[in-house]
PDB file of N, CA and C in Angstrom:
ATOM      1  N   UNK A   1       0.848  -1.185   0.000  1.00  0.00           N
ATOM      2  CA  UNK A   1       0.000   0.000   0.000  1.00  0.00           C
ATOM      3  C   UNK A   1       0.889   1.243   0.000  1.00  0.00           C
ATOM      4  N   UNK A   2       0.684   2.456  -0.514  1.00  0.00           N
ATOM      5  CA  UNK A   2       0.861   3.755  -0.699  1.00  0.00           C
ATOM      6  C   UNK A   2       0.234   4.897  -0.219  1.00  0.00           C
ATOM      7  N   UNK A   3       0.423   5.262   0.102  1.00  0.00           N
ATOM      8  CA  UNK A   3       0.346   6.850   0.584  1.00  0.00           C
ATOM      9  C   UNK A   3      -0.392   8.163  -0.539  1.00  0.00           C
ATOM     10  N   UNK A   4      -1.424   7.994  -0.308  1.00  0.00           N
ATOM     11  CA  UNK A   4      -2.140   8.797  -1.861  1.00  0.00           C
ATOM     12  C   UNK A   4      -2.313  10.361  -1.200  1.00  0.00           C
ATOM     13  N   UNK A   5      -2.516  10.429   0.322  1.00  0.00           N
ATOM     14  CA  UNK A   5      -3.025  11.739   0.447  1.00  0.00           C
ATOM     15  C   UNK A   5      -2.485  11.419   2.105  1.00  0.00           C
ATOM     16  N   UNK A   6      -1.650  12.504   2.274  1.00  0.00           N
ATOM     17  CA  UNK A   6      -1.492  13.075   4.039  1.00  0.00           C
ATOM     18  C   UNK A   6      -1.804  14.486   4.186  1.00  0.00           C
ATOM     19  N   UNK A   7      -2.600  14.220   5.494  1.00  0.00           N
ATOM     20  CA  UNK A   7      -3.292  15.875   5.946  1.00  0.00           C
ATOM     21  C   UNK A   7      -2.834  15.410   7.300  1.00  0.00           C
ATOM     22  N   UNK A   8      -2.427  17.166   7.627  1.00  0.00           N
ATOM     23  CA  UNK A   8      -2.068  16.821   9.487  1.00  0.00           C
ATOM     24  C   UNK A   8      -2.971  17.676  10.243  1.00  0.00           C
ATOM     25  N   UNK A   9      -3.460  17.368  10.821  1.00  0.00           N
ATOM     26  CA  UNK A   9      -4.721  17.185  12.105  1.00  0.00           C
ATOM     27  C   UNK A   9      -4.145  18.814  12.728  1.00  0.00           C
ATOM     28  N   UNK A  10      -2.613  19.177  12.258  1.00  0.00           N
ATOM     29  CA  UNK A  10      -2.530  20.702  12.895  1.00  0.00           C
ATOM     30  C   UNK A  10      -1.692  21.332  12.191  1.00  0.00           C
ATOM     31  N   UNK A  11      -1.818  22.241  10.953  1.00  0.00           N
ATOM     32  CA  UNK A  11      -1.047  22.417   9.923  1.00  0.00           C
ATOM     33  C   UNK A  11       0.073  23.306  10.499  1.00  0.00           C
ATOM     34  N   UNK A  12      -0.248  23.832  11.642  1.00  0.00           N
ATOM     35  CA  UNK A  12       1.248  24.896  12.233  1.00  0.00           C
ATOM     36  C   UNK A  12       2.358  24.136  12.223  1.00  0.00           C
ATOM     37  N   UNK A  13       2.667  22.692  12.975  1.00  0.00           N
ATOM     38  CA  UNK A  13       3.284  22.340  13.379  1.00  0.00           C
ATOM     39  C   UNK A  13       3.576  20.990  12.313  1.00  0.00           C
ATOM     40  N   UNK A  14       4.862  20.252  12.539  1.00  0.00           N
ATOM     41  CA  UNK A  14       5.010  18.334  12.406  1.00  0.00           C
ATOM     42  C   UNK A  14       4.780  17.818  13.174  1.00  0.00           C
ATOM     43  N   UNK A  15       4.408  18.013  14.580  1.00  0.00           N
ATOM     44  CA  UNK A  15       4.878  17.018  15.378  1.00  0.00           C
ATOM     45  C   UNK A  15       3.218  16.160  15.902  1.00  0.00           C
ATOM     46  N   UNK A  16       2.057  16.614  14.934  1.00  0.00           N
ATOM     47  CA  UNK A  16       0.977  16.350  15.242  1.00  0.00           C
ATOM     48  C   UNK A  16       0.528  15.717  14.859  1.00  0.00           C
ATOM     49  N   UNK A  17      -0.677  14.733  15.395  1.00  0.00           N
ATOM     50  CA  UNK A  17      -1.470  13.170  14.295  1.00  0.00           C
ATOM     51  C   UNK A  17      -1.376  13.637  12.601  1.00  0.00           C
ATOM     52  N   UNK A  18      -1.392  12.380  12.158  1.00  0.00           N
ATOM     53  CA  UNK A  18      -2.068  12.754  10.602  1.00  0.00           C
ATOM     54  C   UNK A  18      -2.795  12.078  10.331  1.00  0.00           C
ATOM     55  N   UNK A  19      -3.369  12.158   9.348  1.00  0.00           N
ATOM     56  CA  UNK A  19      -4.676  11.370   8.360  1.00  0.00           C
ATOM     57  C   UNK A  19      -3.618  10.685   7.383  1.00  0.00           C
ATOM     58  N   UNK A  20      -3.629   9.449   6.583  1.00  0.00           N
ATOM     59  CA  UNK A  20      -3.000   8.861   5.596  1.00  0.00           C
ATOM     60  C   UNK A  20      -3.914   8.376   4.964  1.00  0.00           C
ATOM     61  N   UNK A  21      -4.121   8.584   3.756  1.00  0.00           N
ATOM     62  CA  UNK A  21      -5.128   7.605   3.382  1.00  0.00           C
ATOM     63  C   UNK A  21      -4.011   6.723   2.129  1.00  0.00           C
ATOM     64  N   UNK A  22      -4.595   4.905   2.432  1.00  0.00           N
ATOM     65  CA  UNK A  22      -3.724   4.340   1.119  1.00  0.00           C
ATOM     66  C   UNK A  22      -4.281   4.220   0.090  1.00  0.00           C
ATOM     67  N   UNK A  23      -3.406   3.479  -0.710  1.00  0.00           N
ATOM     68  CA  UNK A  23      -3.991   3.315  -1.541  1.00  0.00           C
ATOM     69  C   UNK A  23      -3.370   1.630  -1.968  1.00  0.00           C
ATOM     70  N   UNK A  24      -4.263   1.123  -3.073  1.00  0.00           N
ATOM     71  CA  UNK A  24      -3.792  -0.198  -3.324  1.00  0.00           C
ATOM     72  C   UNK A  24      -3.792  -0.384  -4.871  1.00  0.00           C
ATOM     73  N   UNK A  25      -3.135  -0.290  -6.017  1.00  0.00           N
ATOM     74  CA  UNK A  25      -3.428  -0.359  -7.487  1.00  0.00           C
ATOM     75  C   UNK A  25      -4.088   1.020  -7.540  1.00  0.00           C
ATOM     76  N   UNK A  26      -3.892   2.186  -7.258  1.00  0.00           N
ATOM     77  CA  UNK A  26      -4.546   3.361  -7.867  1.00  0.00           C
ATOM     78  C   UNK A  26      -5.889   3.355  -6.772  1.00  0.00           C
ATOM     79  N   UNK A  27      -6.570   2.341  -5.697  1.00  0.00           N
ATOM     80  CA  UNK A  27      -7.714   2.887  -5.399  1.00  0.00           C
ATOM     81  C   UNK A  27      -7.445   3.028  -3.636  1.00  0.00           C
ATOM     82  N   UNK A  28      -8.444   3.569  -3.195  1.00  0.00           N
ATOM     83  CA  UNK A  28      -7.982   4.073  -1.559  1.00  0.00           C
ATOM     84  C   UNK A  28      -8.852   2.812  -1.194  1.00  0.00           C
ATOM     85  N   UNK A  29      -7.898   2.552  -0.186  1.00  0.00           N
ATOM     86  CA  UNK A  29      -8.493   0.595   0.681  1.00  0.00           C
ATOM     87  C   UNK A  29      -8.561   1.054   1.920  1.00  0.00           C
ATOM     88  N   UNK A  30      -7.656   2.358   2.997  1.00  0.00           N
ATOM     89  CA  UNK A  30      -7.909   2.353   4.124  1.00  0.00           C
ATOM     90  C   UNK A  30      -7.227   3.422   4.458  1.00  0.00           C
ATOM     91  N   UNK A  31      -7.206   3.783   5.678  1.00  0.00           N
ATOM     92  CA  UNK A  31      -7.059   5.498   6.147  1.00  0.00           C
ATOM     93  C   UNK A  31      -6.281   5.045   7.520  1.00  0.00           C
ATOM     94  N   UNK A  32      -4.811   5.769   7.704  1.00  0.00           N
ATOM     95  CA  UNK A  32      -3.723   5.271   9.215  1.00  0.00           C
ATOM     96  C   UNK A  32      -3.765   6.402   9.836  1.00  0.00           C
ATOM     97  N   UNK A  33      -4.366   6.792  11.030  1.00  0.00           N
ATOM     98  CA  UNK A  33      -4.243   7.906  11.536  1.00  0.00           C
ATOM     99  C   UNK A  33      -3.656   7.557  12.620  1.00  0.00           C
ATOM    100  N   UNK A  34      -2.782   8.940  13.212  1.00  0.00           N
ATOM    101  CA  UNK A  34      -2.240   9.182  14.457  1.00  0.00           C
ATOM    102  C   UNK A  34      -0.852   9.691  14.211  1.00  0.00           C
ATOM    103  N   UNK A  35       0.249   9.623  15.101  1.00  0.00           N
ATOM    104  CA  UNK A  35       2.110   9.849  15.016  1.00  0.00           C
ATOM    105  C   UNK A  35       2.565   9.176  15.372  1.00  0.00           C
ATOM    106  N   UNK A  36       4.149   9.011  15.213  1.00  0.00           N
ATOM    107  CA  UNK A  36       4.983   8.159  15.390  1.00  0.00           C
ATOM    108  C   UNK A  36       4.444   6.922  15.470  1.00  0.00           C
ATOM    109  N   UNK A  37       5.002   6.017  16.695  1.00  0.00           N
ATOM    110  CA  UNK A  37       4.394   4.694  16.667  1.00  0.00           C
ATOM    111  C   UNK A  37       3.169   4.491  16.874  1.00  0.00           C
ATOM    112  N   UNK A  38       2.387   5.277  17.599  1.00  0.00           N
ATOM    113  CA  UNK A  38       0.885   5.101  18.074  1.00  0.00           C
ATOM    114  C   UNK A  38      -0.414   5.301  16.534  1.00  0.00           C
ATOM    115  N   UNK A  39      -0.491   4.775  15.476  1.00  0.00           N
ATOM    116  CA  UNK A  39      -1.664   4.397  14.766  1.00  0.00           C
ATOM    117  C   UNK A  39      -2.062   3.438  14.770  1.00  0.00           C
ATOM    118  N   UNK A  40      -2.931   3.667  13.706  1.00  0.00           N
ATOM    119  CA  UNK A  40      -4.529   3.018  13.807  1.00  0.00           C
ATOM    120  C   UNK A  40      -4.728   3.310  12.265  1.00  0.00           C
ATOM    121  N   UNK A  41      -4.902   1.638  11.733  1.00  0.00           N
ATOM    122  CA  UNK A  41      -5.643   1.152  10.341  1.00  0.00           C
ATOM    123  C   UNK A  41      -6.881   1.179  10.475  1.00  0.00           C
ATOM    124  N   UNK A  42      -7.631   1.937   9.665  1.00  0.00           N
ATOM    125  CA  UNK A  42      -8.993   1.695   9.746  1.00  0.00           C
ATOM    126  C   UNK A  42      -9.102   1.433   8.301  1.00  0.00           C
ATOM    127  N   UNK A  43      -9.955   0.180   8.135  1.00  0.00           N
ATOM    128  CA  UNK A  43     -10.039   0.204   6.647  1.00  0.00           C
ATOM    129  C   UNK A  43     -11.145   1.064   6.079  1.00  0.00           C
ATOM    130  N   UNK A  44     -11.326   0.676   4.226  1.00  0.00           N
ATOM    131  CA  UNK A  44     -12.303   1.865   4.047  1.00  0.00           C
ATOM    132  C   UNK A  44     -13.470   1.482   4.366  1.00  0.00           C
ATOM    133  N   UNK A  45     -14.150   0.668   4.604  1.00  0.00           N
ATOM    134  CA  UNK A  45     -15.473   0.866   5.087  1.00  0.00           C
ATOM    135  C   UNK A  45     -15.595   1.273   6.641  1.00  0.00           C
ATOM    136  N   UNK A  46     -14.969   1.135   7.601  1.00  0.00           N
ATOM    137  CA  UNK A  46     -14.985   1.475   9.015  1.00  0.00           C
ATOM    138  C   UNK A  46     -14.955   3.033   8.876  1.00  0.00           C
ATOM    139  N   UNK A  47     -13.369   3.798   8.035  1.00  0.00           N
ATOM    140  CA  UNK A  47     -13.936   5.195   7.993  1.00  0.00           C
ATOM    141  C   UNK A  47     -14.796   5.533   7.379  1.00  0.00           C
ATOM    142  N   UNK A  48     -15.723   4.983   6.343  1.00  0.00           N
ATOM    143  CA  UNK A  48     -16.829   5.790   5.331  1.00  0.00           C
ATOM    144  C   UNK A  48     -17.770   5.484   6.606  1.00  0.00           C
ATOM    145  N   UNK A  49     -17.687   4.913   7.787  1.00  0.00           N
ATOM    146  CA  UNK A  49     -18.880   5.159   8.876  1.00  0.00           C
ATOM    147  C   UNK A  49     -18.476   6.088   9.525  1.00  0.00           C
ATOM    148  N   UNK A  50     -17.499   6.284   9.717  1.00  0.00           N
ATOM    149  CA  UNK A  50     -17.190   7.242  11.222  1.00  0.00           C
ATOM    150  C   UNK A  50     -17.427   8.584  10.465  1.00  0.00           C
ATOM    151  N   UNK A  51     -17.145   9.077   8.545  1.00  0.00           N
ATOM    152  CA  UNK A  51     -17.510   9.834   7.974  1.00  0.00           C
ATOM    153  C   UNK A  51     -18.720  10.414   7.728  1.00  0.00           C
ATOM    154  N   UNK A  52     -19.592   9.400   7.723  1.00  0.00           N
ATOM    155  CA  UNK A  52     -21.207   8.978   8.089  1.00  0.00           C
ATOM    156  C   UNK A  52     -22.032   9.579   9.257  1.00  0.00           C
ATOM    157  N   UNK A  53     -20.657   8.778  10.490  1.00  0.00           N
ATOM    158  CA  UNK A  53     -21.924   9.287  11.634  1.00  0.00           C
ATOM    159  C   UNK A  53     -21.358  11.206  11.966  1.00  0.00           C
ATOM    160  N   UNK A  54     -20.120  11.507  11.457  1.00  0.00           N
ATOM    161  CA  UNK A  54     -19.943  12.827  11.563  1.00  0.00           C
ATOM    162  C   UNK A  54     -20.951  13.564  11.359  1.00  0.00           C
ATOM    163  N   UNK A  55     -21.303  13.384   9.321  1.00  0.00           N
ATOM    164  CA  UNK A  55     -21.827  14.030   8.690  1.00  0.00           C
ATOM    165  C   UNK A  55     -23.347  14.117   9.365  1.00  0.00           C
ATOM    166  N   UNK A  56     -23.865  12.867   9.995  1.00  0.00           N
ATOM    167  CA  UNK A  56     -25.251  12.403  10.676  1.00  0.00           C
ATOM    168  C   UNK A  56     -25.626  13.199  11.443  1.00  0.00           C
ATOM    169  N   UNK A  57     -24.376  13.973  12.185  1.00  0.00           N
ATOM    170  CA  UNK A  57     -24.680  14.532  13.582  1.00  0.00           C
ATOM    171  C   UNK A  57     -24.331  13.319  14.781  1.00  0.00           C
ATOM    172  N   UNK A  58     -24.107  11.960  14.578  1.00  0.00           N
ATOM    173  CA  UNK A  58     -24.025  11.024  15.557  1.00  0.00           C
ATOM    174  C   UNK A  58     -22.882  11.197  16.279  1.00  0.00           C
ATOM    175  N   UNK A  59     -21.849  11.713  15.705  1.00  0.00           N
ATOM    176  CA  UNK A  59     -20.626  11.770  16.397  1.00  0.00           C
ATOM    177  C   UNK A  59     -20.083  13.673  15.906  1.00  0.00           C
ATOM    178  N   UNK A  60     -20.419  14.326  17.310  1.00  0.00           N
ATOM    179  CA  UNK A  60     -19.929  15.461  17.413  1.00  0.00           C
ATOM    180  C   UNK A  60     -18.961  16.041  17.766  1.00  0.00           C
ATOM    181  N   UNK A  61     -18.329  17.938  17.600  1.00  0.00           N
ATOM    182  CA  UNK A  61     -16.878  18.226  18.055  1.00  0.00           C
ATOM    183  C   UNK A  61     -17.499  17.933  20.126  1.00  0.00           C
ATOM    184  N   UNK A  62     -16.608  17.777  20.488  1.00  0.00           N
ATOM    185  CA  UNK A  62     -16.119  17.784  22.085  1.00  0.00           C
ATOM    186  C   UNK A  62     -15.593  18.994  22.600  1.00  0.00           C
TER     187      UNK A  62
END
């Protein structure tokens, strides 16, 4: 897998989580968020929910 798109969670700085999304043959299969050693694979259907319940209102800012 590849690296199609990184966004960081705090554009001032490096030293903050990021978003990765991969890719596999040209298509996106799953999204690695967090830094250094501490991520988390979510594949693509787990984030197109958590994208879901955002957009839903189910899961709000804190």
């Amino acid at each position: 897998m590849e690296v199609q798109q990184k966004i960081s969670l705090c554009p001032e700085c490096s030293a903050c989580p990021e978003v990765e999304v991969l890719e596999d043959e040209g298509r996106p299969v799953a999204v690695r968020i967090g830094e250094g050693g501490e991520r988390i694979t979510l594949p693509k259907a787990a984030w197109n929910t958590l994208v879901r319940y955002v957009k839903e209102g189910v899961l709000t800012a804190l």
